[in-house]
Protein backbone atom coordinates (compact mmCIF):
# COMPACT_ATOMS: atom_id res chain seq x y z
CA UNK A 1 -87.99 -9.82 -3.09
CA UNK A 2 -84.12 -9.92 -2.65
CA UNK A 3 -81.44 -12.61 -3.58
CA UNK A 4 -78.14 -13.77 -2.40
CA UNK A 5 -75.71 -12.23 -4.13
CA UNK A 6 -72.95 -14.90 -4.11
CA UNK A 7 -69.42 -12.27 -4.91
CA UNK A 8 -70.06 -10.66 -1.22
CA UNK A 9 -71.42 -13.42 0.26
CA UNK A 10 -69.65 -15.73 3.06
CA UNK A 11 -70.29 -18.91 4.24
CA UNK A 12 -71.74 -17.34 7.73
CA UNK A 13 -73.61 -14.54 6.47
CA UNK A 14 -75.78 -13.58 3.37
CA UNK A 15 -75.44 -10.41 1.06
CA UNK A 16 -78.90 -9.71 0.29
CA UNK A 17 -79.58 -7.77 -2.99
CA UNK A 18 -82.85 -6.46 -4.60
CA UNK A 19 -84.27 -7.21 -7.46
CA UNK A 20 -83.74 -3.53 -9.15
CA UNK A 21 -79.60 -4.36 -7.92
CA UNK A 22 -78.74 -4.83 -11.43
CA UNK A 23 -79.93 -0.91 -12.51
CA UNK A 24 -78.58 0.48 -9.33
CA UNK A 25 -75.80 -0.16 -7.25
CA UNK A 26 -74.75 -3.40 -9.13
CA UNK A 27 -74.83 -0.84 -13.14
CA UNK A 28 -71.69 -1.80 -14.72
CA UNK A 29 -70.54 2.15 -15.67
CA UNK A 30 -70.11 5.15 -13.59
CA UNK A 31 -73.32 6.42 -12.80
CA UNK A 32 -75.31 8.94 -10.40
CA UNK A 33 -77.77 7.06 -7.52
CA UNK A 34 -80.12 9.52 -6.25
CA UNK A 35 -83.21 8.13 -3.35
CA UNK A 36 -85.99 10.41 -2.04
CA UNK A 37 -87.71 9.71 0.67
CA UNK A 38 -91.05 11.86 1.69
CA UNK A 39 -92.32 12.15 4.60
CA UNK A 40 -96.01 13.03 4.70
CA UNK A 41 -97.05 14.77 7.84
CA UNK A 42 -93.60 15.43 9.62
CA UNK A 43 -95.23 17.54 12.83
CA UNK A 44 -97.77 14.67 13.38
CA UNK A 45 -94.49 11.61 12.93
CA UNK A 46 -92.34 13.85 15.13
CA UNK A 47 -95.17 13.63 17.64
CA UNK A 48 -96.02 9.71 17.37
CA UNK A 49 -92.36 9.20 17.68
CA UNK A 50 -91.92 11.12 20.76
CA UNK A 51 -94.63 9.69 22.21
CA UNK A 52 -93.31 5.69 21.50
CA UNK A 53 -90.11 6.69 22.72
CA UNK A 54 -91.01 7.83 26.31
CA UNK A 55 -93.25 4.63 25.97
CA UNK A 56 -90.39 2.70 26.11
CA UNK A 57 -88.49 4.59 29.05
């Protein structure tokens, strides 16, 4: 779920914010934003990948 966030909005285009915005990138003090992101099997993705992208050539 996201909302418009109305400061960085324009008239033409939308500035879509989570919900968690408020305890993130929107926190109101200097602050540290750390994301992980794990990748399970990353032989067997590096494989499916290649194989969808000579699919599409």
């Amino acid at each position: 779920m996201d909302n418009r966030y109305e400061e960085l909005s324009t008239d033409r285009s939308d500035c879509r914010l989570s919900f968690a915005a408020p305890v993130g990138v929107l926190l109101s003090c200097n602050h540290i934003y750390n994301q992980f992101l794990f990748i399970d099997d990353s032989a067997e993705n590096l494989k499916r990948f290649e194989k969808q992208a000579r699919n599409m050539h």
